[in-house]
N, C-alpha and C. Protein backbone atom coordinates (compact mmCIF):
# COMPACT_ATOMS: atom_id res chain seq x y z
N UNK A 1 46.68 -203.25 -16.17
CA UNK A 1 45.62 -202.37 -16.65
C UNK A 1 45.82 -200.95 -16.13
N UNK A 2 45.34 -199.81 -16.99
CA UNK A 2 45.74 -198.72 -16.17
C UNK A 2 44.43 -198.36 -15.56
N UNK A 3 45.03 -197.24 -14.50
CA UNK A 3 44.14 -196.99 -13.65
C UNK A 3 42.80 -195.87 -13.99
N UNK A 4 41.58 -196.27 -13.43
CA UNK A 4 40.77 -195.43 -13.91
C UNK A 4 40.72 -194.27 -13.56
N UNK A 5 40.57 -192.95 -14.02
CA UNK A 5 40.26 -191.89 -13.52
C UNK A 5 39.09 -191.16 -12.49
N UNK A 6 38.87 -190.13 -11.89
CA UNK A 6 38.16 -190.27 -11.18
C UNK A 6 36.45 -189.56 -11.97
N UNK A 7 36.88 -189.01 -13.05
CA UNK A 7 35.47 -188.66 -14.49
C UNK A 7 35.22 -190.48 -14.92
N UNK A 8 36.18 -190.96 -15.17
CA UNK A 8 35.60 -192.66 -15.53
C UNK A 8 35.24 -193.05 -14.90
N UNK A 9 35.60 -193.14 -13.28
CA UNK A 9 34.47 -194.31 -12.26
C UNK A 9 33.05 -193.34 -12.56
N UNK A 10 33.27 -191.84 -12.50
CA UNK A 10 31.81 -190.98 -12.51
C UNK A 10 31.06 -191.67 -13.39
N UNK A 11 31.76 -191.60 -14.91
CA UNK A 11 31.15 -192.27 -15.76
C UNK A 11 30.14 -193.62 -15.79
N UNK A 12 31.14 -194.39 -15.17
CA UNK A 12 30.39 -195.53 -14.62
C UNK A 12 29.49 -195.63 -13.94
N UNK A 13 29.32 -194.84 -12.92
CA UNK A 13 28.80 -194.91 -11.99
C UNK A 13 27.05 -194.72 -12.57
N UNK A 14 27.00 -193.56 -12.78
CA UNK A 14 26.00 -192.89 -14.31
C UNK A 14 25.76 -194.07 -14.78
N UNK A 15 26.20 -195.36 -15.29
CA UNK A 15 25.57 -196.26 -15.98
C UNK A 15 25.33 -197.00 -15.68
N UNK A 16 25.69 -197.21 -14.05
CA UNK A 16 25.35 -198.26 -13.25
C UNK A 16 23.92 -197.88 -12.86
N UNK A 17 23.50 -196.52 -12.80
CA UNK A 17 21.97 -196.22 -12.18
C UNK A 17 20.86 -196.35 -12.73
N UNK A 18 19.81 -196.98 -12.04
CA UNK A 18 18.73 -196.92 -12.71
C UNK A 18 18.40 -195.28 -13.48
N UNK A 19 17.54 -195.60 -14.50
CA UNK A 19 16.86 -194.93 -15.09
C UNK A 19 15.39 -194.76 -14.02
N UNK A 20 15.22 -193.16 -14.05
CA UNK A 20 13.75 -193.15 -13.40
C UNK A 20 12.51 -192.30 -14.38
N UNK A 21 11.83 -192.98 -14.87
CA UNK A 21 10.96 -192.09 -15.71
C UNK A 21 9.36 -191.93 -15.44
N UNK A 22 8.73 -191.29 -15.74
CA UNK A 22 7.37 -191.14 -15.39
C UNK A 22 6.47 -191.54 -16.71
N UNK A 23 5.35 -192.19 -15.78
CA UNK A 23 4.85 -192.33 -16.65
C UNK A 23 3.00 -192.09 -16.73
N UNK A 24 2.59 -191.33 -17.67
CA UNK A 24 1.43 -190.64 -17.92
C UNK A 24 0.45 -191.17 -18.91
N UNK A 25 -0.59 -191.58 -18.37
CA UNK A 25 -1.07 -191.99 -19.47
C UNK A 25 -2.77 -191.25 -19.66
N UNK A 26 -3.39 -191.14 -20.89
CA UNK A 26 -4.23 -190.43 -20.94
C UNK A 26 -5.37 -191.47 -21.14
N UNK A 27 -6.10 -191.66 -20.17
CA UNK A 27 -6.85 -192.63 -20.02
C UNK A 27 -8.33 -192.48 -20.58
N UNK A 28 -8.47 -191.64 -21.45
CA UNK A 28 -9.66 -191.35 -22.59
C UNK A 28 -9.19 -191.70 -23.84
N UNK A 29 -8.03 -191.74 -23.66
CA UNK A 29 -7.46 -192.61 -25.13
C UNK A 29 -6.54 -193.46 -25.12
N UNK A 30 -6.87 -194.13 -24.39
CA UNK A 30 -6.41 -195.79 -24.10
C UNK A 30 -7.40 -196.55 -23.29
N UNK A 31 -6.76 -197.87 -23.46
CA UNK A 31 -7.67 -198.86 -23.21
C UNK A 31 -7.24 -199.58 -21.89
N UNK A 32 -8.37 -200.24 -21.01
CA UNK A 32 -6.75 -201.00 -19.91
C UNK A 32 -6.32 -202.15 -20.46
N UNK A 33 -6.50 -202.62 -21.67
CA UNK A 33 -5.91 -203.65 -22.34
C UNK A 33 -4.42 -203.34 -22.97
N UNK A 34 -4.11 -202.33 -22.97
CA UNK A 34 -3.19 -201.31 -23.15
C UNK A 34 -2.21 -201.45 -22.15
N UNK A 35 -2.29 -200.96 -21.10
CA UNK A 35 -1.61 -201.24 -20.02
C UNK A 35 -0.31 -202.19 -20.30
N UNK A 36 -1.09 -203.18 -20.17
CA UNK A 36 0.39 -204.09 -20.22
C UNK A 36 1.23 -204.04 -20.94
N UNK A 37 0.79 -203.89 -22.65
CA UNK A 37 1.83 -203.36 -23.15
C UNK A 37 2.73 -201.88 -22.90
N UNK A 38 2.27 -201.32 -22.44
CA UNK A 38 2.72 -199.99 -21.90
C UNK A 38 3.93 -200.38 -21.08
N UNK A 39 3.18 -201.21 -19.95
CA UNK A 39 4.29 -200.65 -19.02
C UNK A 39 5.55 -202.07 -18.91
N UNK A 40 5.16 -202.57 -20.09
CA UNK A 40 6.56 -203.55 -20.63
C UNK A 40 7.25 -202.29 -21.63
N UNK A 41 6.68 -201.70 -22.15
CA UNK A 41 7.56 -200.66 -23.15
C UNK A 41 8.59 -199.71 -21.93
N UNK A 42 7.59 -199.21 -21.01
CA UNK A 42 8.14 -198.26 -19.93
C UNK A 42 9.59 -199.06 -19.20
N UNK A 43 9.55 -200.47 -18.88
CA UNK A 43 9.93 -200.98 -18.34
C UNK A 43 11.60 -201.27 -18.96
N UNK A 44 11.37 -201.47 -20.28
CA UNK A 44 12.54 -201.14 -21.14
C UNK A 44 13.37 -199.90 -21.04
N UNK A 45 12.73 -198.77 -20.67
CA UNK A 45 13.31 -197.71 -20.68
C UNK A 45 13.97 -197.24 -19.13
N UNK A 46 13.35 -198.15 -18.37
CA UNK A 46 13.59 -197.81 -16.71
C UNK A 46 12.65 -198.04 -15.67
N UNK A 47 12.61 -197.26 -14.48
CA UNK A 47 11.76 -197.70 -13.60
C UNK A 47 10.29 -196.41 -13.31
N UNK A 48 9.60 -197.07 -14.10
CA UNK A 48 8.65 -196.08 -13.57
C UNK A 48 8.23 -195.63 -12.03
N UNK A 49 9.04 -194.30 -12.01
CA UNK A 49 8.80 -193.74 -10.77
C UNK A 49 7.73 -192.95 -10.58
N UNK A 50 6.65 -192.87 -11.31
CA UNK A 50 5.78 -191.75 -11.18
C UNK A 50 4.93 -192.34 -11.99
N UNK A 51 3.22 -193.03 -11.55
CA UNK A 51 2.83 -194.12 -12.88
C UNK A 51 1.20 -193.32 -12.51
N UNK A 52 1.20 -192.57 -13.69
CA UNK A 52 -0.25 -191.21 -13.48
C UNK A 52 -1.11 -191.84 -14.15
N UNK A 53 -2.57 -191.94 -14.24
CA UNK A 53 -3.47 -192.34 -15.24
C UNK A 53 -4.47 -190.78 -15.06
N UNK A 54 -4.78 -189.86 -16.42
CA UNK A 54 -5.33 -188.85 -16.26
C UNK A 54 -6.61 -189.20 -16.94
N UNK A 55 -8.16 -188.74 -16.22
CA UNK A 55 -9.37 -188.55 -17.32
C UNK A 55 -10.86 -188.37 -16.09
N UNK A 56 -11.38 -188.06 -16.69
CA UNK A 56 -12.72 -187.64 -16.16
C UNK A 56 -13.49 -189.16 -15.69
N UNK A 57 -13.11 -189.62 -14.19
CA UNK A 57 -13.36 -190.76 -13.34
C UNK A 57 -14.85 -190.88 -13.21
N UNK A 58 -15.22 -189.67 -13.30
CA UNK A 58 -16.98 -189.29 -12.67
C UNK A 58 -17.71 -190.00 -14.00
N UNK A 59 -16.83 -190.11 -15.03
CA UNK A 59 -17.59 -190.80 -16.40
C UNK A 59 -17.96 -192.18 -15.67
N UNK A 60 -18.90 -193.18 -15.96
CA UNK A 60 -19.47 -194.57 -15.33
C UNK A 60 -18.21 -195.63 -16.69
N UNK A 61 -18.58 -194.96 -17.66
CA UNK A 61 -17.69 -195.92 -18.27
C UNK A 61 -15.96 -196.08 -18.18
N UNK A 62 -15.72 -195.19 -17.32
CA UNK A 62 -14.30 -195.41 -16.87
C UNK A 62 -14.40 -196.51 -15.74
N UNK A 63 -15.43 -197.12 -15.22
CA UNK A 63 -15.16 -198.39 -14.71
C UNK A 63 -14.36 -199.39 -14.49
N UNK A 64 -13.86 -199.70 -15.61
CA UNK A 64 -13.62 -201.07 -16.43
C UNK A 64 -11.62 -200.44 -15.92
N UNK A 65 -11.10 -199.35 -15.75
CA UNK A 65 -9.89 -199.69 -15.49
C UNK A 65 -9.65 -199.70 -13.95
N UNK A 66 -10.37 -199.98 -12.95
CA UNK A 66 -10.02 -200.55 -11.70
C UNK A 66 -8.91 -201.57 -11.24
N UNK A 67 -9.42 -202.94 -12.23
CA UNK A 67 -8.28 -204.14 -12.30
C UNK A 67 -6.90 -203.67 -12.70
N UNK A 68 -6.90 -202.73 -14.13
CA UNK A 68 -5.51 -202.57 -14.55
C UNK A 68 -4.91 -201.26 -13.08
N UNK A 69 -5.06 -200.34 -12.79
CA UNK A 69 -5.08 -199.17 -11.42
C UNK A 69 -4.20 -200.20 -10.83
N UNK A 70 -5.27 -201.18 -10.03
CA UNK A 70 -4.48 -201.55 -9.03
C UNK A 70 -3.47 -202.60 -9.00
N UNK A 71 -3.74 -203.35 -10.28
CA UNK A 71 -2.35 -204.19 -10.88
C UNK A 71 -0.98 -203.57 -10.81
N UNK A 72 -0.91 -201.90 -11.97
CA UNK A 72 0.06 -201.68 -11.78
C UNK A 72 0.25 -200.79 -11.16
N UNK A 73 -0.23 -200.09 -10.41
CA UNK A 73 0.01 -199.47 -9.21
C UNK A 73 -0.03 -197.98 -9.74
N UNK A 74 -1.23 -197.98 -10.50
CA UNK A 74 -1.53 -196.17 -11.39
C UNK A 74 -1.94 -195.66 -10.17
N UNK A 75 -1.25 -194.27 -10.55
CA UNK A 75 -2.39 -193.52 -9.83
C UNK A 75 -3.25 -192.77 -10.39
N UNK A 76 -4.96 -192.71 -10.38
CA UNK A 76 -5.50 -192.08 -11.49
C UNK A 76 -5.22 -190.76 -10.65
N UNK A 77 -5.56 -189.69 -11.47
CA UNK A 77 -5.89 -188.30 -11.60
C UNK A 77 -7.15 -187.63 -11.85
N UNK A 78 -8.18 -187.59 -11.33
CA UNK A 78 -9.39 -186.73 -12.05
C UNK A 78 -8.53 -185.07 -12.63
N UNK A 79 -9.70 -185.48 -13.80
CA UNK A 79 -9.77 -184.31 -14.74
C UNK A 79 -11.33 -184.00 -14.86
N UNK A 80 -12.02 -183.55 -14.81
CA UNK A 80 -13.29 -183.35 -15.20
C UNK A 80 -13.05 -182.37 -16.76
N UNK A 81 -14.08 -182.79 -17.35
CA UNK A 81 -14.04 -182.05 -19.09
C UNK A 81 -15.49 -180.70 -18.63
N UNK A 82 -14.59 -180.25 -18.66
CA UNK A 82 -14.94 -178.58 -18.13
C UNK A 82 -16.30 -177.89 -19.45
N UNK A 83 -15.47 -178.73 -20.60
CA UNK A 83 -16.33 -178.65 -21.61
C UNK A 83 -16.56 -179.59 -22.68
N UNK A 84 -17.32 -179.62 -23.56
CA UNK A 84 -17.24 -180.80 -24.73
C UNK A 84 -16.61 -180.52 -25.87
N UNK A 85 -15.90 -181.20 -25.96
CA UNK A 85 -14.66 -181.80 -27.17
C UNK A 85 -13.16 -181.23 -26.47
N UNK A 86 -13.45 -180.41 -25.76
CA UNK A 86 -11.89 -179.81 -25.69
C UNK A 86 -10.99 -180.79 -24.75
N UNK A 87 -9.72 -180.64 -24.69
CA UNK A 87 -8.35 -181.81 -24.37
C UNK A 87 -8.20 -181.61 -23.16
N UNK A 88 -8.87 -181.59 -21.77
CA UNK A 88 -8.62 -181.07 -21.00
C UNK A 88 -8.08 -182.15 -20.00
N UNK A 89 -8.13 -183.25 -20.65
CA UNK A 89 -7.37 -184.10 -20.18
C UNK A 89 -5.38 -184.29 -20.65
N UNK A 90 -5.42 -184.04 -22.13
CA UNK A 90 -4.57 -183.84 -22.52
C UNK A 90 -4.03 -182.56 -21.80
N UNK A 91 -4.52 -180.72 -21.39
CA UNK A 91 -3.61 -180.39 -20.77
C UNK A 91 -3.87 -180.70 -19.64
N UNK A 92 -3.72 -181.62 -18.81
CA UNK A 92 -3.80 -182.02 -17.11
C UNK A 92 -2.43 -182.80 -17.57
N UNK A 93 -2.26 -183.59 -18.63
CA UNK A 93 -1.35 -184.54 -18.58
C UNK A 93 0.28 -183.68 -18.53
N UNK A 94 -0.23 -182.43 -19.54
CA UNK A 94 1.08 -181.39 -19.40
C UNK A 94 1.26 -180.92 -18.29
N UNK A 95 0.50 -180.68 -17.42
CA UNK A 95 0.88 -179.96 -16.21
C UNK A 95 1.31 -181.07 -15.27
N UNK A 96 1.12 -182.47 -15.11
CA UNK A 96 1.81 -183.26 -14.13
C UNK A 96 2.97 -183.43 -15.05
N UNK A 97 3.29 -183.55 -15.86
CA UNK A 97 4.22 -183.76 -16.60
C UNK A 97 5.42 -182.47 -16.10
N UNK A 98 5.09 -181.35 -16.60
CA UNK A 98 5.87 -180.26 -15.71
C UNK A 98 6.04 -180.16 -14.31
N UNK A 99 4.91 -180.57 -13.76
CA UNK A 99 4.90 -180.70 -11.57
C UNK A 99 5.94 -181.72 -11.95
N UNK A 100 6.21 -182.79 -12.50
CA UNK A 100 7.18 -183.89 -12.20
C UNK A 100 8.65 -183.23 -12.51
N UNK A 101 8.51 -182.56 -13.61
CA UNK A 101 9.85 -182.23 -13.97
C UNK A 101 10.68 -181.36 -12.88
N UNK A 102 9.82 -180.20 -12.24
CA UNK A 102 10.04 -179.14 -11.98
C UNK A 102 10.07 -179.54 -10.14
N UNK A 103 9.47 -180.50 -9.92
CA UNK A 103 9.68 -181.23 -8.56
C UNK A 103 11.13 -182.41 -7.96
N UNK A 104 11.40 -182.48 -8.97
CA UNK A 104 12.73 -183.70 -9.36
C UNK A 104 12.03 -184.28 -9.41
């Protein structure tokens, strides 16, 4: 066999590594029934290194995702909605999304 080069073991090497991806989820528009399928999808893609849940906690009806939190090991995020109707959860999700990128 011939011998590998030292860009081909690199190569390899690169495919030997996990994948690390983050993962964000916007927890005013999802469910924690959700969850699981989520983070079997995530799980396909790699190892979630960064597992965010973003939304306004101070709401009473955000209750109900405690069980899924500490199952998979989210971390929520408060957002408080500064105002009514606007995405202010959606941009919280852009800005950890950039802190992650821009942090390694």
């Amino acid at each position: 066999p011939a011998a590998t080069t030292g860009s081909q073991q690199r190569k390899e090497q690169i495919l030997e590594m996990e994948k690390h991806v983050a993962l964000l989820i916007d927890a005013e528009n999802a469910t924690p029934a959700d969850v699981g399928r989520i983070m079997r999808e995530t799980e396909r893609l790699g190892v979630a290194s960064a597992r965010r849940l973003v939304a306004d906690w101070s709401q009473q009806r955000r209750g109900d995702w405690k069980a899924s939190i500490l199952e998979h090991a989210l971390v929520p995020v408060q957002q408080f909605a500064n105002s009514r109707g606007k995405n202010s959860s959606d941009i919280a999700l852009v800005i950890e999304a950039m802190d992650l990128l821009h942090s390694g």
